[in-house]
N, C-alpha and C. Protein backbone atom coordinates (compact mmCIF):
# COMPACT_ATOMS: atom_id res chain seq x y z
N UNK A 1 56.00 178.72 45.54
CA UNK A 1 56.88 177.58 45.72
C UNK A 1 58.31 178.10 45.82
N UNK A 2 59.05 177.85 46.66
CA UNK A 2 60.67 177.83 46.99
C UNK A 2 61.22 176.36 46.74
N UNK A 3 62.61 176.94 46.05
CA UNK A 3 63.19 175.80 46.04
C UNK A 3 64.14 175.23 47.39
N UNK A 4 64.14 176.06 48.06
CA UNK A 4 64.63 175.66 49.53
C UNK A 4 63.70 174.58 49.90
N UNK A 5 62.54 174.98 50.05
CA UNK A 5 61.09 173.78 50.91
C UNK A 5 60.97 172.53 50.15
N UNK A 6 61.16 173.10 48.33
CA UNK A 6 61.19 171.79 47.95
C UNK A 6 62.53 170.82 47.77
N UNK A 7 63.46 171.12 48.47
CA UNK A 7 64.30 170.65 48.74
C UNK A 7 64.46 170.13 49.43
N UNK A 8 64.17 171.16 51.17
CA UNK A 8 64.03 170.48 52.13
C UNK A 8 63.35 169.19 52.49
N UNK A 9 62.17 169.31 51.82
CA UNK A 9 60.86 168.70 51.75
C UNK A 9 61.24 167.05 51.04
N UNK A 10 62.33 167.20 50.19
CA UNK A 10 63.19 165.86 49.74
C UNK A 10 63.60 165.20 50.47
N UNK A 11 64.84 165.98 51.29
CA UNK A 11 65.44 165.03 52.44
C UNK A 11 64.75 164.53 53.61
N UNK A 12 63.60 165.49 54.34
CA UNK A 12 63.22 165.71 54.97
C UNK A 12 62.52 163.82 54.83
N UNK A 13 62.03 163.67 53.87
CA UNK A 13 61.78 162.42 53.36
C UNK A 13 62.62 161.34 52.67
N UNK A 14 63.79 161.94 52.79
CA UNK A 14 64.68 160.84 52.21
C UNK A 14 65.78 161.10 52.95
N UNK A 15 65.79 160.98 55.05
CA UNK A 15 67.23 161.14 55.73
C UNK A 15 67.96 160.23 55.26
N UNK A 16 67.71 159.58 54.82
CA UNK A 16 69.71 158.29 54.32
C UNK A 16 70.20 159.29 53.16
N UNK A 17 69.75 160.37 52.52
CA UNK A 17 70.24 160.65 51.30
C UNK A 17 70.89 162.10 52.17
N UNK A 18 72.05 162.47 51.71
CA UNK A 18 72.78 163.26 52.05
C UNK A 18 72.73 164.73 51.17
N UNK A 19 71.78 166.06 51.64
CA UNK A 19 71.78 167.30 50.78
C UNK A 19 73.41 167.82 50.40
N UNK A 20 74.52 167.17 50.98
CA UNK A 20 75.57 167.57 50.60
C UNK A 20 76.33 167.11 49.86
N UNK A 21 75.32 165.40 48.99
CA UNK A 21 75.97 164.67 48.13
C UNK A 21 75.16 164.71 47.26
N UNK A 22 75.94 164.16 46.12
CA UNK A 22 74.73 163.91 44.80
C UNK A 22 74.53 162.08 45.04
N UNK A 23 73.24 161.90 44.51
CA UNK A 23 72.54 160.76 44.43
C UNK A 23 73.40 159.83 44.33
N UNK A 24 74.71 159.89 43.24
CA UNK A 24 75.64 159.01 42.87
C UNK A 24 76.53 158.39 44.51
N UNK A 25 77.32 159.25 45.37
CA UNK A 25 77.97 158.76 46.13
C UNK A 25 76.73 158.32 47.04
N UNK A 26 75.45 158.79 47.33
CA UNK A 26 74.95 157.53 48.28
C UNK A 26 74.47 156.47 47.67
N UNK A 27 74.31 156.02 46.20
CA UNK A 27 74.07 154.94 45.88
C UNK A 27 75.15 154.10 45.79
N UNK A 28 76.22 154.64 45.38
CA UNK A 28 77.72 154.00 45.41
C UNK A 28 77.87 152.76 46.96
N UNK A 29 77.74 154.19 48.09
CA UNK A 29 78.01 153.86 49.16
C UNK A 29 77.30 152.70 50.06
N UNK A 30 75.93 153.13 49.67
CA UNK A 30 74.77 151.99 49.57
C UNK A 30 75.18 150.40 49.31
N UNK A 31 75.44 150.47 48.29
CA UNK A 31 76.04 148.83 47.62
C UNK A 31 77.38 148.55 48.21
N UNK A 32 78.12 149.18 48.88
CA UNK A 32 79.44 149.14 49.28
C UNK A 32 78.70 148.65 50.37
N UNK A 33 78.03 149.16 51.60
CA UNK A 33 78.00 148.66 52.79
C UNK A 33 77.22 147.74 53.15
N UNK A 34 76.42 147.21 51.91
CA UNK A 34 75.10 146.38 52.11
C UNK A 34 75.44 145.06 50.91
N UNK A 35 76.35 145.30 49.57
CA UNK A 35 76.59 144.19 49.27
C UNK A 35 77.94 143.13 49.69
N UNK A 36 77.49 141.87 49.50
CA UNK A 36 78.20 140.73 49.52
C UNK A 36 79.59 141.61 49.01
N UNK A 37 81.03 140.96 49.67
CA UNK A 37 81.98 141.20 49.13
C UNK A 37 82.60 140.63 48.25
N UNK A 38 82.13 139.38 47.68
CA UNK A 38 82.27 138.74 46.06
C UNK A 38 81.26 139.10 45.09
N UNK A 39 80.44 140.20 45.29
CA UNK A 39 79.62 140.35 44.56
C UNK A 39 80.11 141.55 43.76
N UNK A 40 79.85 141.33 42.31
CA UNK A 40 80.72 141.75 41.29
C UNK A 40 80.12 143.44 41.96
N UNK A 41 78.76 143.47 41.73
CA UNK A 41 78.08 144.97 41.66
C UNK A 41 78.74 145.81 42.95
N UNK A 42 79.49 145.25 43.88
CA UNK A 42 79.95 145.95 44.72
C UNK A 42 81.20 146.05 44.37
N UNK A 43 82.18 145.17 43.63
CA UNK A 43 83.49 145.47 43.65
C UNK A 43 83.40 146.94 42.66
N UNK A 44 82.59 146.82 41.61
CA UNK A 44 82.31 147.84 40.55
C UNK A 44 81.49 149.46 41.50
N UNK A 45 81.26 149.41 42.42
CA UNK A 45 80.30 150.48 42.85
C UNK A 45 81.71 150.90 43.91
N UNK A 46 82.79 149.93 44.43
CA UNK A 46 84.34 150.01 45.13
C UNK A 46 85.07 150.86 44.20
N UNK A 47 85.56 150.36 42.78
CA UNK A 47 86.44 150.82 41.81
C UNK A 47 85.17 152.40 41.60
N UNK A 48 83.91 152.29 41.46
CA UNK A 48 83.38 154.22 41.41
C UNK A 48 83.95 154.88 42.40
N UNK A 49 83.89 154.43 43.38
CA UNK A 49 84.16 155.36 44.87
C UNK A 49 85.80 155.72 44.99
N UNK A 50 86.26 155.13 44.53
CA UNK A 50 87.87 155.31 44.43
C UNK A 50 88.63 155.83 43.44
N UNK A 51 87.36 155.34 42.16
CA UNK A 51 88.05 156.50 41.11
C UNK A 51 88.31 158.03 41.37
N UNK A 52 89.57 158.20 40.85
CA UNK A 52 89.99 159.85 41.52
C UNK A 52 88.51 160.90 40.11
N UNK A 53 88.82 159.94 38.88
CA UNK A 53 87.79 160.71 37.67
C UNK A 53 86.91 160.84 38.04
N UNK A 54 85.89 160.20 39.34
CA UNK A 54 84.73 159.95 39.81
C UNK A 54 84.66 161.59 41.13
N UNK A 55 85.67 161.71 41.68
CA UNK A 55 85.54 162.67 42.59
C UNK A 55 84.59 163.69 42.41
N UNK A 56 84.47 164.72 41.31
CA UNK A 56 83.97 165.71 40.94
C UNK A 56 82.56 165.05 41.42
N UNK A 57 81.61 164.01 40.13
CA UNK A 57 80.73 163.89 40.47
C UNK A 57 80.22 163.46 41.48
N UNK A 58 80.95 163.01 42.15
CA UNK A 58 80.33 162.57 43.97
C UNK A 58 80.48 163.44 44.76
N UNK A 59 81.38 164.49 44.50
CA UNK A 59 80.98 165.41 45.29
C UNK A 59 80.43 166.57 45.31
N UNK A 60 79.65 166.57 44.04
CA UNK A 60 78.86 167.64 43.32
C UNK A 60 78.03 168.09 44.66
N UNK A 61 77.39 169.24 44.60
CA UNK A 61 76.55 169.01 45.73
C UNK A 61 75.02 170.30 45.40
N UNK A 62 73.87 168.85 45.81
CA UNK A 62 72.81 169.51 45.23
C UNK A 62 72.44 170.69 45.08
N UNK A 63 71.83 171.41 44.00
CA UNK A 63 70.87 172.51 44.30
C UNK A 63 69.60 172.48 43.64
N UNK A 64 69.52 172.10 42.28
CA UNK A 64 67.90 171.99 41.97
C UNK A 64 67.85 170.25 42.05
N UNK A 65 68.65 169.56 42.38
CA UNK A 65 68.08 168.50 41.94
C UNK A 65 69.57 167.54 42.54
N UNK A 66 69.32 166.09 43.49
CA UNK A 66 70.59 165.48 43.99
C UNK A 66 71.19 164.72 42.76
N UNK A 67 71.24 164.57 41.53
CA UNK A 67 71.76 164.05 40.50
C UNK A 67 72.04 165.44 39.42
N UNK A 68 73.49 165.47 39.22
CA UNK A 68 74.06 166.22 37.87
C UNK A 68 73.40 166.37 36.60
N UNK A 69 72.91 164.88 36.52
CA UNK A 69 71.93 165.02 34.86
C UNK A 69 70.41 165.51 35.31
N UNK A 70 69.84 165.19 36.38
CA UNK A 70 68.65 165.92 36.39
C UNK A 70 68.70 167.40 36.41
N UNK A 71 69.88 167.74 37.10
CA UNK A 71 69.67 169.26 37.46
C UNK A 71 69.86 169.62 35.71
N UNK A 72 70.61 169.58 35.41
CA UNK A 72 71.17 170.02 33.91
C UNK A 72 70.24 170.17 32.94
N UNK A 73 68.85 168.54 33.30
CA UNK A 73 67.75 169.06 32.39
C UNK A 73 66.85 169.74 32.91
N UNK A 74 66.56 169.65 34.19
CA UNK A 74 65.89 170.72 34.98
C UNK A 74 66.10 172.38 34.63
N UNK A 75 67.25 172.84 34.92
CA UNK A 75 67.70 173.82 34.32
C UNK A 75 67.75 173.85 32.43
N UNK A 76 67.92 173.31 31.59
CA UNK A 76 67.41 173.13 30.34
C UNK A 76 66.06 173.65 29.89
N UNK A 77 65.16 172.61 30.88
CA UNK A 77 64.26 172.60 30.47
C UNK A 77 63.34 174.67 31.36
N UNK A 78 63.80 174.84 32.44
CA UNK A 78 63.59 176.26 32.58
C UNK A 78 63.52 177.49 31.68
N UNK A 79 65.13 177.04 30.78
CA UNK A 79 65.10 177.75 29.99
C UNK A 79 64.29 178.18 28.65
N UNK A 80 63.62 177.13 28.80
CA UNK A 80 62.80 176.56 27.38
C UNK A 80 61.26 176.86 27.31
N UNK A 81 60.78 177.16 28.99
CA UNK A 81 59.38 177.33 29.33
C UNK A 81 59.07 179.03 29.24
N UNK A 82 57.78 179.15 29.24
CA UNK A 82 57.58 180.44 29.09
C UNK A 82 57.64 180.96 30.30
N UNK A 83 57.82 182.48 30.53
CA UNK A 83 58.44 182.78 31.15
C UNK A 83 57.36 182.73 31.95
N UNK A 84 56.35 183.29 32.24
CA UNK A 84 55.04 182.78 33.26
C UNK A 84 55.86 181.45 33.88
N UNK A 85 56.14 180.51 33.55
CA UNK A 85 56.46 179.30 34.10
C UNK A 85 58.09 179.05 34.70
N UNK A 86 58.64 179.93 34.18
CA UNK A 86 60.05 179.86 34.84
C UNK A 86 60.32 179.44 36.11
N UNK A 87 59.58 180.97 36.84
CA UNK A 87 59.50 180.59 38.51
C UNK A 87 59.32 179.46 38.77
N UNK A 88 57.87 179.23 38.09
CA UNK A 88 57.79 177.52 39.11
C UNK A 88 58.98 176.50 39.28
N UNK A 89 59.04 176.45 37.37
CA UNK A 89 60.30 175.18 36.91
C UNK A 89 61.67 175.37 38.17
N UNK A 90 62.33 176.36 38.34
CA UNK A 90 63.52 176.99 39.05
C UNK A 90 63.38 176.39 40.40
N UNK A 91 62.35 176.61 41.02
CA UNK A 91 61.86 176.06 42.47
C UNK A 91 61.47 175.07 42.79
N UNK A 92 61.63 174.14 41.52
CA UNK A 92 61.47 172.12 41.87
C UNK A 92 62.08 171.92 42.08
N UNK A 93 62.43 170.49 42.83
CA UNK A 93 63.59 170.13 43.17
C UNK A 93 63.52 168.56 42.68
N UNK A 94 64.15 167.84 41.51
CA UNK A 94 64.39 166.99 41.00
C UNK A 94 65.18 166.17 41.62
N UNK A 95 64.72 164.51 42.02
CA UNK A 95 65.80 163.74 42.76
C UNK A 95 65.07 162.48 42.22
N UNK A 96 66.70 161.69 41.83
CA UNK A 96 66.90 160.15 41.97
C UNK A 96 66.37 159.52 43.19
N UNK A 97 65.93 158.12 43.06
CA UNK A 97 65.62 157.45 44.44
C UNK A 97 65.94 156.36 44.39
N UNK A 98 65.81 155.27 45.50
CA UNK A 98 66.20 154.37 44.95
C UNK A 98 65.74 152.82 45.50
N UNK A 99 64.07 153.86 45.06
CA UNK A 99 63.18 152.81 44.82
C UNK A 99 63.13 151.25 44.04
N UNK A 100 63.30 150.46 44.63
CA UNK A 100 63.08 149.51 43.90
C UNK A 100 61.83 149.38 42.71
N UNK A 101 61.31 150.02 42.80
CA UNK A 101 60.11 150.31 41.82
C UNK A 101 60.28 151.29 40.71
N UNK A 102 60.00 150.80 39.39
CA UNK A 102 60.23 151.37 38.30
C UNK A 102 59.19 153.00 38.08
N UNK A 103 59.39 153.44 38.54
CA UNK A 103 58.22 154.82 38.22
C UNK A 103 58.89 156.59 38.85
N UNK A 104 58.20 157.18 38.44
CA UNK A 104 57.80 158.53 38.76
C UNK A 104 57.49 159.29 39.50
N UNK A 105 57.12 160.04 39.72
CA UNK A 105 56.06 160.78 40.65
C UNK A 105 56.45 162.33 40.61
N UNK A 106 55.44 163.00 41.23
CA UNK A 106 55.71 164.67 40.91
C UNK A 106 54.76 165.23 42.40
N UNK A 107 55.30 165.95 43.16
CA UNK A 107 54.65 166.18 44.18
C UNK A 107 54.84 167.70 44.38
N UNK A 108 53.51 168.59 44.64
CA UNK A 108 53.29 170.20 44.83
C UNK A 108 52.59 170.13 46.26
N UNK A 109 52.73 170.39 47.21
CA UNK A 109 51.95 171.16 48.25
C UNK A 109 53.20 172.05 49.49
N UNK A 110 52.39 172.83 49.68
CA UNK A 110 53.23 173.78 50.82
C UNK A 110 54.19 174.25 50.62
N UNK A 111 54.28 174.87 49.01
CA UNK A 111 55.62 175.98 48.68
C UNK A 111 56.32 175.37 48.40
N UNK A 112 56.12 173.49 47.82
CA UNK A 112 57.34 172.64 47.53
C UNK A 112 56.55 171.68 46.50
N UNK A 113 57.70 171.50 45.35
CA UNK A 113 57.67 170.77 44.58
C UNK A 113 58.76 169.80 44.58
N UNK A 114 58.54 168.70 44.15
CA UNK A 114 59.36 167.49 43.84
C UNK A 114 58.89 166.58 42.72
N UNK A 115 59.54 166.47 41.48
CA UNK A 115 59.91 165.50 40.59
C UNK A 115 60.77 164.09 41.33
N UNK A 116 60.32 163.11 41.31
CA UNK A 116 61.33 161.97 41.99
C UNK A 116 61.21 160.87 40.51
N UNK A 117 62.24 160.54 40.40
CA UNK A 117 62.51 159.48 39.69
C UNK A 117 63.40 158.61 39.61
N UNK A 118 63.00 157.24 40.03
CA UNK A 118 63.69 155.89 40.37
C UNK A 118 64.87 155.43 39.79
N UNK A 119 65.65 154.81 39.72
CA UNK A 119 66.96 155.04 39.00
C UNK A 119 66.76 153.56 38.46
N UNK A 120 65.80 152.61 38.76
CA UNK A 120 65.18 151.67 38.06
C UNK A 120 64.45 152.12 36.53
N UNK A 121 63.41 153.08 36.95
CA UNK A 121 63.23 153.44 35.58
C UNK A 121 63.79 154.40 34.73
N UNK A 122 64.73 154.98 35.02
CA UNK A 122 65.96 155.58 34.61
C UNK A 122 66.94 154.29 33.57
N UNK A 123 67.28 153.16 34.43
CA UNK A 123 67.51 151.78 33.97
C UNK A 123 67.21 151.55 32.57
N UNK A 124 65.53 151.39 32.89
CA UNK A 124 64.62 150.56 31.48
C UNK A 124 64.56 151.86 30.61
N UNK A 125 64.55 152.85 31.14
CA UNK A 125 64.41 154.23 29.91
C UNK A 125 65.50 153.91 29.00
N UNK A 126 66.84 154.05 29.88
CA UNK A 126 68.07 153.86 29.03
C UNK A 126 68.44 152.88 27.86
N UNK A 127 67.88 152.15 28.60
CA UNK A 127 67.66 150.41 28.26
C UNK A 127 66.81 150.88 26.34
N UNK A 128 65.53 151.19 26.90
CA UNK A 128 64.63 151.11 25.62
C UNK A 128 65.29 152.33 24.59
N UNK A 129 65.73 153.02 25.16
CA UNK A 129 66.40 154.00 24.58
C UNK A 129 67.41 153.27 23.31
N UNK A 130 68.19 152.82 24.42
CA UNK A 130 69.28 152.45 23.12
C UNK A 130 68.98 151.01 22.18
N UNK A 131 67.69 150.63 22.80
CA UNK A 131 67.54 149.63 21.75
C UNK A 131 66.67 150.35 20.94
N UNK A 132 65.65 151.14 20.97
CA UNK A 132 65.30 151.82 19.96
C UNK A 132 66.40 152.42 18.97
N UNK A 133 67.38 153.22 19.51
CA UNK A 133 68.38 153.33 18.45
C UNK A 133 68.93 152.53 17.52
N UNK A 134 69.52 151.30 18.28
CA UNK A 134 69.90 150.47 17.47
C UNK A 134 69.14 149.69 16.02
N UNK A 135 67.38 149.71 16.43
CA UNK A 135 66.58 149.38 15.86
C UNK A 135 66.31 150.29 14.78
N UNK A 136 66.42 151.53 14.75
CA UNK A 136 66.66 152.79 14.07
C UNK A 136 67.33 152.86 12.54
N UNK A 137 68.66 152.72 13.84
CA UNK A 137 69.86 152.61 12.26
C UNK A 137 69.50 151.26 11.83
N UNK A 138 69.47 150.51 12.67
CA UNK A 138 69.86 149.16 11.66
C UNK A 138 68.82 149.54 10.21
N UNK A 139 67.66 149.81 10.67
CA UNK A 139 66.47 150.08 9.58
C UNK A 139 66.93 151.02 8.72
N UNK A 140 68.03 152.10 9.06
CA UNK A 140 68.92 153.11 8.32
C UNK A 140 69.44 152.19 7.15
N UNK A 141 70.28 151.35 8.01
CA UNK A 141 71.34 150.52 7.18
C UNK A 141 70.48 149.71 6.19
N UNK A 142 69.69 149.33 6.26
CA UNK A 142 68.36 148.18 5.52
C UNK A 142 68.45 148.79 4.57
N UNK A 143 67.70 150.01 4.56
CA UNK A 143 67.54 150.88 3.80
C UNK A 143 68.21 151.84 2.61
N UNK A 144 69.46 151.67 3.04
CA UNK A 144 70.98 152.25 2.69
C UNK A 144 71.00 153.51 3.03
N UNK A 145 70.03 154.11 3.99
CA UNK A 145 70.42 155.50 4.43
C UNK A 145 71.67 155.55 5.24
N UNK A 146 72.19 156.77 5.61
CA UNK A 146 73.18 157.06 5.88
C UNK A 146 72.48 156.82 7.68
N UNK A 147 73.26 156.69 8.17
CA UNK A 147 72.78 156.87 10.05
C UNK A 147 74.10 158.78 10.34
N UNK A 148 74.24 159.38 9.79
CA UNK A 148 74.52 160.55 10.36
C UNK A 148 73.84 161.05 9.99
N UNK A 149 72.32 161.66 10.67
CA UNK A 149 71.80 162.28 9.90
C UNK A 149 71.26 163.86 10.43
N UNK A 150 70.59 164.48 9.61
CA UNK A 150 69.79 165.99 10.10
C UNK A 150 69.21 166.67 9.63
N UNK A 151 67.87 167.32 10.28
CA UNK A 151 66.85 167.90 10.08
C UNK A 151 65.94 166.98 8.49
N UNK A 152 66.45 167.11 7.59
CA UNK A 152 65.34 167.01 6.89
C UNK A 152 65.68 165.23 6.11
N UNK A 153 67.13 165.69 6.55
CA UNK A 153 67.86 163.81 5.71
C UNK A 153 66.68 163.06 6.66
N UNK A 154 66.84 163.09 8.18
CA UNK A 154 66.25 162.67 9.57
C UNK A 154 65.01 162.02 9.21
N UNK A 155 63.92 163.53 8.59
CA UNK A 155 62.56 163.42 7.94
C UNK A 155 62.31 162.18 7.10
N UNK A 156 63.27 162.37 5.84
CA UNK A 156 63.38 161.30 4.51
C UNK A 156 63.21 160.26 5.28
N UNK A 157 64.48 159.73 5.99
CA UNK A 157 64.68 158.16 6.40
C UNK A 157 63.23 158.11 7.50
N UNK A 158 62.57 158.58 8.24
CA UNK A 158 61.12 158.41 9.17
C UNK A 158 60.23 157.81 7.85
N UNK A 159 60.25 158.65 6.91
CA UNK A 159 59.69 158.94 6.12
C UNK A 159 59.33 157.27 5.33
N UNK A 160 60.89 157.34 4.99
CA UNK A 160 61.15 155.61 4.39
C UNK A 160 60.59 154.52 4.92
N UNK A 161 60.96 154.65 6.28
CA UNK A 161 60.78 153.64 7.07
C UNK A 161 59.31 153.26 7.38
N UNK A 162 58.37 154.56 7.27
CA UNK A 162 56.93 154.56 7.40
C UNK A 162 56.19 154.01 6.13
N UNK A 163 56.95 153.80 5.13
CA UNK A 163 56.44 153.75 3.75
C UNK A 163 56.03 152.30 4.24
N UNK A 164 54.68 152.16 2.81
CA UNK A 164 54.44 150.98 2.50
C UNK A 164 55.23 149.35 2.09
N UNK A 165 56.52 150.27 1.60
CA UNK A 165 56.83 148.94 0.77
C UNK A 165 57.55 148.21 2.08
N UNK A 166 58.29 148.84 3.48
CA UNK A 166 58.05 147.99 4.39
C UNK A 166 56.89 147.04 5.34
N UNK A 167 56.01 147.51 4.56
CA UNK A 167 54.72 146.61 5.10
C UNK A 167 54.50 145.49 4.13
N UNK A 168 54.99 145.23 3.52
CA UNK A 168 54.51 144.53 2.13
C UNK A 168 55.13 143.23 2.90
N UNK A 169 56.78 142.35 3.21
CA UNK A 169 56.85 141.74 3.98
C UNK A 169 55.99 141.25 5.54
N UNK A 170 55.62 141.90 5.74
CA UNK A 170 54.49 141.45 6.79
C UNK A 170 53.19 141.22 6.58
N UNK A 171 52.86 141.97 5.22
CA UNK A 171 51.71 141.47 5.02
C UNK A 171 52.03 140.00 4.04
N UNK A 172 53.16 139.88 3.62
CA UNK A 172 53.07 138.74 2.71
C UNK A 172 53.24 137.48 3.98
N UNK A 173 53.66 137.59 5.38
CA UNK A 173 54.11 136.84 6.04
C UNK A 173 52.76 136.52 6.61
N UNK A 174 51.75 137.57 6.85
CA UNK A 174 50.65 136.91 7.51
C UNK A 174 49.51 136.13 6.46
N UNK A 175 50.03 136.47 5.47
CA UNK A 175 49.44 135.74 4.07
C UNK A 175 49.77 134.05 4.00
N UNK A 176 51.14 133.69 4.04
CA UNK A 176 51.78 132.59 4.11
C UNK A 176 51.17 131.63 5.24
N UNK A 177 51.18 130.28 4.57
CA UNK A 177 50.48 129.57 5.17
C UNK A 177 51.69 128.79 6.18
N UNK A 178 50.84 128.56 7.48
CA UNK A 178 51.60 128.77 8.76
C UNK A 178 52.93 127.33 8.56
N UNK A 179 53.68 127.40 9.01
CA UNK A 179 55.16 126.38 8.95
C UNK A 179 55.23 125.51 9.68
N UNK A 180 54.99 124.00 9.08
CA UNK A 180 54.66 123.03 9.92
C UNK A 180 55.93 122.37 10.12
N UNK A 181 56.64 121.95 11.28
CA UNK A 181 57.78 121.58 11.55
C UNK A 181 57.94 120.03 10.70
N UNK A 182 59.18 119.85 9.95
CA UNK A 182 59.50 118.99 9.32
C UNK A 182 59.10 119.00 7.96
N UNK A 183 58.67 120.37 7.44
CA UNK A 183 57.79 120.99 6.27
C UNK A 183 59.31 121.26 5.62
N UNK A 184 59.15 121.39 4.19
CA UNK A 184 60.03 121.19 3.49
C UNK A 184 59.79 122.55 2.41
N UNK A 185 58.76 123.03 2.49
CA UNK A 185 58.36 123.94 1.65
C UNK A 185 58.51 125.39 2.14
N UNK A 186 58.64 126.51 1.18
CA UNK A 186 58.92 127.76 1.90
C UNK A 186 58.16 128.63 2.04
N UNK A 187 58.62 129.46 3.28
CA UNK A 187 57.99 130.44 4.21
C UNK A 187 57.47 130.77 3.65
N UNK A 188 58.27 131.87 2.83
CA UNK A 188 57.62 133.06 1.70
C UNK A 188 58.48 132.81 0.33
N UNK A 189 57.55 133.48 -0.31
CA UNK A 189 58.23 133.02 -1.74
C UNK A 189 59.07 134.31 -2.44
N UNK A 190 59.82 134.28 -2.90
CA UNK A 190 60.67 135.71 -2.70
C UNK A 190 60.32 136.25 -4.16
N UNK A 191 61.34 137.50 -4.39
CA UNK A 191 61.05 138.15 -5.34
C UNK A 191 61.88 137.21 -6.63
């Protein structure tokens, strides 16, 4: 596998996407020429393209991968594989798309590899991401753990949070007899 073919092998299948841009300025550009001009998502995708702070990354220009953060974990993650596997990892070529469809895909034949991933499910990743966090600490905070945490503090609070005595509320809730609207009596009966 070369990472030239699987590169080529990207555009070759994706001509609107430009090998001399990163993913960002043709999606930018995308919504610029195709959305409504009162439409907020274009005035906001106007103010990216014009930001001077924005320059760098739009004009990044591919080599393992047409997005900055893929290449970065692409390359990350190279470093991390055994070395038997290096070669391969080095010679994928990782790209954003911009599929309306939330998914994946990973493609090997003819000296070319491609990782593609939708910037929809990039979206909901982010998305579940940070609500898992938030769901996290808050359970930190419940708890009175600290939310800066590491290595083994990290462990404790998993640890806490897995314990029984947070099950004890749910099991007392599926215990409780169900809440009939205009009911006057309570849910659960507390400590």
């Amino acid at each position: 596998m070369r990472l030239k073919n699987s590169r080529g092998k990207f555009y070759a299948e994706h001509p609107d996407q430009s090998p001399r841009f990163s993913f960002w300025r043709y999606y930018f550009e995308t919504v610029v020429a195709l959305g409504d001009p009162a439409d907020p998502q274009r005035r906001s995708a106007e103010r990216a393209l014009s930001d001077p702070r924005n320059r760098q990354a739009l004009d990044w220009q591919p080599q393992h991968a047409n997005c900055p953060e893929l290449e970065a974990h692409l390359l990350a993650i190279s470093q991390r594989v055994p070395a038997d596997w290096r070669a391969t990892v080095v010679n994928i070529f990782a790209a954003r798309t911009a599929s309306p469809e939330a998914n994946a895909q990973a493609h090997a034949m003819r000296e070319a590899g491609q990782i593609l991933i939708s910037l929809q499910l990039s979206k909901i990743l982010a998305a579940y991401s940070g609500a898992y966090d938030r769901y996290f600490f808050g359970m930190c905070s419940l708890l009175g753990g600290g939310v800066n945490l590491k290595g083994s503090e990290a462990q404790v609070v998993v640890a806490r949070l897995q314990h029984d005595a947070l099950d004890e509320p749910w099991a007392a809730l599926e215990l409780a007899p169900a809440f009939q609207p205009g009911s006057t009596a309570p849910i659960l009966d507390g400590p």
